[in-house]
PDB file of N, CA and C in Angstrom:
ATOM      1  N   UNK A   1      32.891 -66.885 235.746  1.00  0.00           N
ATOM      2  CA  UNK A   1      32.776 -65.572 236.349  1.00  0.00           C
ATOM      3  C   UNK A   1      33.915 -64.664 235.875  1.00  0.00           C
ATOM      4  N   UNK A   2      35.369 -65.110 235.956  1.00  0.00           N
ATOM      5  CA  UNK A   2      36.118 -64.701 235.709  1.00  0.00           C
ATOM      6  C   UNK A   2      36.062 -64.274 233.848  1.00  0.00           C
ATOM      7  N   UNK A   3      35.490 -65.053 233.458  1.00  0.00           N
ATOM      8  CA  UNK A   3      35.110 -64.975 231.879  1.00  0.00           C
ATOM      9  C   UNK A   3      34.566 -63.584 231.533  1.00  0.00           C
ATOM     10  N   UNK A   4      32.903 -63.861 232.172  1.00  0.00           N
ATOM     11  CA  UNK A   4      32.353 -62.609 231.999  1.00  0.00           C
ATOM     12  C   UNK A   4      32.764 -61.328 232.572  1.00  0.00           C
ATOM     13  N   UNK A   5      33.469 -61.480 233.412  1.00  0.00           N
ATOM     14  CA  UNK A   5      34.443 -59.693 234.175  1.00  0.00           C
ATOM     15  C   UNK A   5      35.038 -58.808 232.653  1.00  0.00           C
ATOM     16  N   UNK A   6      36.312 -60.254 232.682  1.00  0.00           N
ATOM     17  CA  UNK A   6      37.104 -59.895 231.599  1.00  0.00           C
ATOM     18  C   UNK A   6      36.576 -59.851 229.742  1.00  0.00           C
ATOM     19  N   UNK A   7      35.376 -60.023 230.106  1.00  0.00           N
ATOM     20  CA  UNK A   7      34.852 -60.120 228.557  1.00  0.00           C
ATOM     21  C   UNK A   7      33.994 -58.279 228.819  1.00  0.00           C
ATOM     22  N   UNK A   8      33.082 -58.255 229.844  1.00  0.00           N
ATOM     23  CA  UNK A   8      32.270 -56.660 229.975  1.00  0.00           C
ATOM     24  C   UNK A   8      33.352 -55.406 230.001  1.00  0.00           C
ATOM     25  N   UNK A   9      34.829 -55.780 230.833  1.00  0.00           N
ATOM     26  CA  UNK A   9      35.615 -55.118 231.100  1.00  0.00           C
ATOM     27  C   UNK A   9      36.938 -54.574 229.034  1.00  0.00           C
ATOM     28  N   UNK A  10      36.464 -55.662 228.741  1.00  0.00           N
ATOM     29  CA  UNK A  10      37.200 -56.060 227.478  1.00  0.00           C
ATOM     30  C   UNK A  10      36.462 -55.311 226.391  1.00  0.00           C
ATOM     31  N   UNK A  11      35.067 -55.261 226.135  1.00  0.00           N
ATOM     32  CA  UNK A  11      34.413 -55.000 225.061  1.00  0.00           C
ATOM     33  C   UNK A  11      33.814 -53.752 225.558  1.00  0.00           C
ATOM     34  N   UNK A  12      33.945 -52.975 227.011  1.00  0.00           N
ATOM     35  CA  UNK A  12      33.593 -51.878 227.011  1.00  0.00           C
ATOM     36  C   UNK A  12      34.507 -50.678 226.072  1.00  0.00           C
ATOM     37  N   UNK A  13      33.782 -49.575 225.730  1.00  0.00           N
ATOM     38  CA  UNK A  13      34.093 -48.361 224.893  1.00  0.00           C
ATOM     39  C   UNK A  13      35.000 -47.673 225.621  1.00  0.00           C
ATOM     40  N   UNK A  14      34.707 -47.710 227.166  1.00  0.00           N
ATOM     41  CA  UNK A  14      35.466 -46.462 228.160  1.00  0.00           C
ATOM     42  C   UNK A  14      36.637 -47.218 228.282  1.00  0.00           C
ATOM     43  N   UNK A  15      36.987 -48.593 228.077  1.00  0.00           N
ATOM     44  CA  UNK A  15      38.119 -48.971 228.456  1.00  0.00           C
ATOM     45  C   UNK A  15      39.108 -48.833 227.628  1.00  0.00           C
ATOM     46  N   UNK A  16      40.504 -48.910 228.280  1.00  0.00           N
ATOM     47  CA  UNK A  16      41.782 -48.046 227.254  1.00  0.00           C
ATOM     48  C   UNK A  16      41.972 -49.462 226.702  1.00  0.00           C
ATOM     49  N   UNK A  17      42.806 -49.130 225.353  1.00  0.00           N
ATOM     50  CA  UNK A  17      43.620 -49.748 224.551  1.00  0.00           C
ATOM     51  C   UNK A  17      44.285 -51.121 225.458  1.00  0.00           C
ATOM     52  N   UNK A  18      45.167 -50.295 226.096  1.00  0.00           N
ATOM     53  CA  UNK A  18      45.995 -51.599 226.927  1.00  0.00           C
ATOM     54  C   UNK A  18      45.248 -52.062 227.942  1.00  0.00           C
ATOM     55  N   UNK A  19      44.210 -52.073 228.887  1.00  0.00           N
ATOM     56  CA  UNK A  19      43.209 -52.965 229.111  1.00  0.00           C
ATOM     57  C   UNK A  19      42.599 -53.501 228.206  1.00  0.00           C
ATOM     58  N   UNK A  20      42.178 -53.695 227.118  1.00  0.00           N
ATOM     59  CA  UNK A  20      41.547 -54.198 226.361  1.00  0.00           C
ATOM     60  C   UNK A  20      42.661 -55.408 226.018  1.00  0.00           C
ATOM     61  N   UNK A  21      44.256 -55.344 225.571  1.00  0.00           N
ATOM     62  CA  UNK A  21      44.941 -55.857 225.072  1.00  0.00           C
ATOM     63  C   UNK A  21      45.474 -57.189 226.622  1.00  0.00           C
ATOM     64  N   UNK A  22      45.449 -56.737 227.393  1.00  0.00           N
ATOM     65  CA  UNK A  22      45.510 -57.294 228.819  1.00  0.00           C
ATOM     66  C   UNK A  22      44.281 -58.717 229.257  1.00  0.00           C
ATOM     67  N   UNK A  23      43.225 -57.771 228.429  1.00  0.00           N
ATOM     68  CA  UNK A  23      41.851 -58.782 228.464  1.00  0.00           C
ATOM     69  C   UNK A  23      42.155 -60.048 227.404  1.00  0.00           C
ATOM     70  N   UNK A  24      42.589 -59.413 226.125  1.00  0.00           N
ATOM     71  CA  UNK A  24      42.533 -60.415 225.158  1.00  0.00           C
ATOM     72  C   UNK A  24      43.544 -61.464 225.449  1.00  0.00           C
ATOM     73  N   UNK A  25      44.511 -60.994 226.303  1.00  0.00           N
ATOM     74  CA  UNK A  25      45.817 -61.641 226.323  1.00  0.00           C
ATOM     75  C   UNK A  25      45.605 -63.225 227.335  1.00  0.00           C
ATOM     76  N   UNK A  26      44.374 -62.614 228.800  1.00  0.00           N
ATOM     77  CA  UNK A  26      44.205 -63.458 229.440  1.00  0.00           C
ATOM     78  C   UNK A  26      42.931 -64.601 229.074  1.00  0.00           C
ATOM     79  N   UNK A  27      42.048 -64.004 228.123  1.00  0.00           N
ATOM     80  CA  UNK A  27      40.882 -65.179 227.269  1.00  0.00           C
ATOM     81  C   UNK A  27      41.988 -65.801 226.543  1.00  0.00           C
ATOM     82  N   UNK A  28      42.956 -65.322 225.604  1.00  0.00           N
ATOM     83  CA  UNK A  28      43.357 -66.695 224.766  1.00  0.00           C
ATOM     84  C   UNK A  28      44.170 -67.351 225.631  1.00  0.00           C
ATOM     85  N   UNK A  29      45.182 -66.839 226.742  1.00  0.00           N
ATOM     86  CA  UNK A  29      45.658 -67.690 227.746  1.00  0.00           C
ATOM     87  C   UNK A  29      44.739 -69.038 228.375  1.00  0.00           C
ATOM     88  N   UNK A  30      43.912 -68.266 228.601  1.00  0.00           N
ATOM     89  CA  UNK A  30      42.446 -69.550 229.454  1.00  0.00           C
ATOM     90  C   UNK A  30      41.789 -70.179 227.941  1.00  0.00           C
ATOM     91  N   UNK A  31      41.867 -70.287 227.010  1.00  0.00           N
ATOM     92  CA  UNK A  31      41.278 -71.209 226.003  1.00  0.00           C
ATOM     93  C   UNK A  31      42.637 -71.772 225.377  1.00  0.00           C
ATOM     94  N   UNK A  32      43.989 -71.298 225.503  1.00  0.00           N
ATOM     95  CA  UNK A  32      45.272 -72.169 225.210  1.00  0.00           C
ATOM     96  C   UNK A  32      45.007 -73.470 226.174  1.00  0.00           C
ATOM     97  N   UNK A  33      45.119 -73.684 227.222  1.00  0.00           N
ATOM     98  CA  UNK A  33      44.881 -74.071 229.134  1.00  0.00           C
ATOM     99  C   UNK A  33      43.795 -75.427 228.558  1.00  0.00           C
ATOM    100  N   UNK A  34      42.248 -74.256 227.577  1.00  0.00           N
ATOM    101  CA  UNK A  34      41.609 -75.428 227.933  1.00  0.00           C
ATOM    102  C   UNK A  34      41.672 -76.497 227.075  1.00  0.00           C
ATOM    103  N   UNK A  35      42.341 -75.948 225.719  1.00  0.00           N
ATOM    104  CA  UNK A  35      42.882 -76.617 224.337  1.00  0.00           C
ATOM    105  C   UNK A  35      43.745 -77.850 225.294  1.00  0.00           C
ATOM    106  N   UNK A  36      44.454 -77.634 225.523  1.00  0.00           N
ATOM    107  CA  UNK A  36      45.997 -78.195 226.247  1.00  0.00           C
ATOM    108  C   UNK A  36      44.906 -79.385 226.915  1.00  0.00           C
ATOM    109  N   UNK A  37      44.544 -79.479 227.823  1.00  0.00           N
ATOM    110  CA  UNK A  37      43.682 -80.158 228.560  1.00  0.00           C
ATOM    111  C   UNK A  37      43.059 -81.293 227.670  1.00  0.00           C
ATOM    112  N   UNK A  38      41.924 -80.322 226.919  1.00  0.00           N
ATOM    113  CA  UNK A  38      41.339 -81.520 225.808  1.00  0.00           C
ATOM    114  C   UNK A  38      41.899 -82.091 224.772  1.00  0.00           C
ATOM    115  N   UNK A  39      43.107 -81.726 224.798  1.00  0.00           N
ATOM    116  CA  UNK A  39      44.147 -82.733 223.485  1.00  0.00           C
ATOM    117  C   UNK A  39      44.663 -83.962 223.893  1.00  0.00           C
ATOM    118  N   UNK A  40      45.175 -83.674 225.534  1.00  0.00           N
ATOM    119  CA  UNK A  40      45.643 -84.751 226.174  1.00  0.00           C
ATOM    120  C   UNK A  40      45.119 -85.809 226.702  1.00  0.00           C
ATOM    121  N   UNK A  41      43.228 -85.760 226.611  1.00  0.00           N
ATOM    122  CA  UNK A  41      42.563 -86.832 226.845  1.00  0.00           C
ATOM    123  C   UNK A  41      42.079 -87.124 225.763  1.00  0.00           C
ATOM    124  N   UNK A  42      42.192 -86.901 224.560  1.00  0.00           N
ATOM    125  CA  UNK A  42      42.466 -88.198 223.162  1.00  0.00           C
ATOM    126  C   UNK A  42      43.463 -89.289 223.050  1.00  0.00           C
ATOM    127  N   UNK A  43      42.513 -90.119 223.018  1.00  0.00           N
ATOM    128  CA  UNK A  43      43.620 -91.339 222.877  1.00  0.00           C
ATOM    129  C   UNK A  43      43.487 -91.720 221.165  1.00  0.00           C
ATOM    130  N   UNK A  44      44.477 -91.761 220.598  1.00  0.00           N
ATOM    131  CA  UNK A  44      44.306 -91.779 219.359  1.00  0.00           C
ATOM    132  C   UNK A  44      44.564 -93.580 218.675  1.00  0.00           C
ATOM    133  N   UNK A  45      44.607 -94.089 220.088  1.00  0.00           N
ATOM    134  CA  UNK A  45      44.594 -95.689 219.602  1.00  0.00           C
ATOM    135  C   UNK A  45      42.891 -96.084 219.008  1.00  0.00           C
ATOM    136  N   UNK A  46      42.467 -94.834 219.863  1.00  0.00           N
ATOM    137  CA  UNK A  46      40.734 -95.260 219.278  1.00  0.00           C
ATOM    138  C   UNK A  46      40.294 -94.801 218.077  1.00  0.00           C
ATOM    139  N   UNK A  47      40.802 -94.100 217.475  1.00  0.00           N
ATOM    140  CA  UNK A  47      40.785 -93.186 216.354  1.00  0.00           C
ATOM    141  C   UNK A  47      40.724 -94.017 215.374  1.00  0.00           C
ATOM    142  N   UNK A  48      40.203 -94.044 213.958  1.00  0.00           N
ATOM    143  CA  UNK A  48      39.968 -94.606 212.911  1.00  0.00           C
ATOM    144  C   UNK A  48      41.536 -93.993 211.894  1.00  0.00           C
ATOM    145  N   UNK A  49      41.724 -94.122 210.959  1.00  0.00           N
ATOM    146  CA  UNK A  49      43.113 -93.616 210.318  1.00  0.00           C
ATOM    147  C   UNK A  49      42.602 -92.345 209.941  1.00  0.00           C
ATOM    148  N   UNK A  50      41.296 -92.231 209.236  1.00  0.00           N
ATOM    149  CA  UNK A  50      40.669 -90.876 208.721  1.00  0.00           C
ATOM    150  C   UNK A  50      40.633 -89.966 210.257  1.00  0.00           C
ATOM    151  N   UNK A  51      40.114 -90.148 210.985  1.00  0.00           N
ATOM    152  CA  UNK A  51      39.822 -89.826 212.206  1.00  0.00           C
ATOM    153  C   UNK A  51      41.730 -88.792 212.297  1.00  0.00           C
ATOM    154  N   UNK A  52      42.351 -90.181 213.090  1.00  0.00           N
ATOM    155  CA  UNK A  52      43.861 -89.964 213.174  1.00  0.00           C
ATOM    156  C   UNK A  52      44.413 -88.625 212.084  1.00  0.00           C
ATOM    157  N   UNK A  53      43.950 -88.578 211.101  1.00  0.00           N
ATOM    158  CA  UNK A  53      44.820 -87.993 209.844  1.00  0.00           C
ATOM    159  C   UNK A  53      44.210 -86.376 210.085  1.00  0.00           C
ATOM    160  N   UNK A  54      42.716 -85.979 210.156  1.00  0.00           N
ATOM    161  CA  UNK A  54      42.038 -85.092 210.615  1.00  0.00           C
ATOM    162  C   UNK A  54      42.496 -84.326 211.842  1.00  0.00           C
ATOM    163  N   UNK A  55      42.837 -85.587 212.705  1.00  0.00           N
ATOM    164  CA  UNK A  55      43.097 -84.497 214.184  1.00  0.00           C
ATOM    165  C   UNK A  55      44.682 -84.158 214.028  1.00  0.00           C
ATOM    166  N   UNK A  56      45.525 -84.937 213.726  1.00  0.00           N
ATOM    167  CA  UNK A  56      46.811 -84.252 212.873  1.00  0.00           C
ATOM    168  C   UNK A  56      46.781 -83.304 212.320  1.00  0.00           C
ATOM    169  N   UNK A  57      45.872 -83.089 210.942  1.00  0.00           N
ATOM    170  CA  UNK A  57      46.255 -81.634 210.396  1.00  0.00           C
ATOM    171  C   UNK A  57      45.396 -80.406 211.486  1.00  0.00           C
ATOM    172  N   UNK A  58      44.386 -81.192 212.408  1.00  0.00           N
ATOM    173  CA  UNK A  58      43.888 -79.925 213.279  1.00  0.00           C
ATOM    174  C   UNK A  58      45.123 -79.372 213.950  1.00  0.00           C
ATOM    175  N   UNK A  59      45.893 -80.679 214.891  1.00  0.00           N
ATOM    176  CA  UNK A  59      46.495 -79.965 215.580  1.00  0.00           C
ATOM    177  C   UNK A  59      48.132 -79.186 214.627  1.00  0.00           C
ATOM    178  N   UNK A  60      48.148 -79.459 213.906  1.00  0.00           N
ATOM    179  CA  UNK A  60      49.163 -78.651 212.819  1.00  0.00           C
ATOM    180  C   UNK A  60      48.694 -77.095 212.190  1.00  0.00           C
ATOM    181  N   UNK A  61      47.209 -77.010 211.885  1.00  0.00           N
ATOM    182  CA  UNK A  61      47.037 -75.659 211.520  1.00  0.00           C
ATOM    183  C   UNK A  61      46.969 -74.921 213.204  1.00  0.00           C
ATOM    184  N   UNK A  62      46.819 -75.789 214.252  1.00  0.00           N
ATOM    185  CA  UNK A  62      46.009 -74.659 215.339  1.00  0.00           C
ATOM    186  C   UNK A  62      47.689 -74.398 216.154  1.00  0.00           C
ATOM    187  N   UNK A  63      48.912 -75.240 215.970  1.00  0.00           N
ATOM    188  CA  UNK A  63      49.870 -74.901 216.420  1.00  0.00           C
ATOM    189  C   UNK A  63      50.564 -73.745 215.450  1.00  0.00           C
ATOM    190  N   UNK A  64      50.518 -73.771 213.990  1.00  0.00           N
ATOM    191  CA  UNK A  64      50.746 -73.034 213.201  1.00  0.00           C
ATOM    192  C   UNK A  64      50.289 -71.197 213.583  1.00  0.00           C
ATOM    193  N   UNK A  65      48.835 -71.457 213.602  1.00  0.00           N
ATOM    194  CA  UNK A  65      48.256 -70.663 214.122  1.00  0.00           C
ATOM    195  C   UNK A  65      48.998 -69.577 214.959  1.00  0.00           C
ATOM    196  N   UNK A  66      49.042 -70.346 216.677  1.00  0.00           N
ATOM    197  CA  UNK A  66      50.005 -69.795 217.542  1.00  0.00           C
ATOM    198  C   UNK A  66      51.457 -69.888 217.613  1.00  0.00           C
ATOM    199  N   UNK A  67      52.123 -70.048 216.408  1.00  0.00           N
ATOM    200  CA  UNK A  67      53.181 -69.453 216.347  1.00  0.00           C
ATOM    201  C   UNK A  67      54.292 -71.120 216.790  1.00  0.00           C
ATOM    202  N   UNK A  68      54.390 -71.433 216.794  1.00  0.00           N
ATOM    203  CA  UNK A  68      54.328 -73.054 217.215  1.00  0.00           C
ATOM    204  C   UNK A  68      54.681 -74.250 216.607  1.00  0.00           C
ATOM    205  N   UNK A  69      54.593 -73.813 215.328  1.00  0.00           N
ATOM    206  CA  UNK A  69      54.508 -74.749 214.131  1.00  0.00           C
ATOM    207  C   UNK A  69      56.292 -75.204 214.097  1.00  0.00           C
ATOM    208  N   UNK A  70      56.667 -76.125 213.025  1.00  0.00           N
ATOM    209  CA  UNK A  70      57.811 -76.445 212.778  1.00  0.00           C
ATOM    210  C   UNK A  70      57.912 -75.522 211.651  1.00  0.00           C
ATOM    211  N   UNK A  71      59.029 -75.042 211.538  1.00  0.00           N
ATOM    212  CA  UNK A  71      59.710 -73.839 210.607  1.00  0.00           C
ATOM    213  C   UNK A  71      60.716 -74.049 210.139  1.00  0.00           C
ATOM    214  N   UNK A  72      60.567 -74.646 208.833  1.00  0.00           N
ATOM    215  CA  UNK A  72      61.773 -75.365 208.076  1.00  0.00           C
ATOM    216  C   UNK A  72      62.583 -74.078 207.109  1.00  0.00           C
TER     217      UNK A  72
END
């Protein structure tokens, strides 16, 4: 519910700049939340090495991504 408010409220024309930026700020907040969540119920003892090596570089480009990364 809260999704669709902030998504009609987000992609409307009449809405200003900084509501819009307010909207975007709280969707990637709530899909950081749900990332966070589903990383921590992988158990990677079950993982195959290919498997293992894959979800490594996922979670390396998607921390990169948000700013996150190691910065040598």
């Amino acid at each position: 519910m809260k999704f669709q408010i902030t998504r009609a409220i987000g992609l409307s024309k009449f809405s200003p700049r900084w509501v819009k930026v307010i909207c975007l700020r709280l969707i990637k907040n709530d899909i950081e939340r749900s990332l966070n969540v589903l990383l921590v119920k992988i158990d990677e003892s079950e993982l195959s090495t290919e498997q293992l090596k894959a979800f490594k570089e996922c979670v390396e480009r998607i921390n990169l991504a948000r700013g996150k990364g190691m910065q040598a």
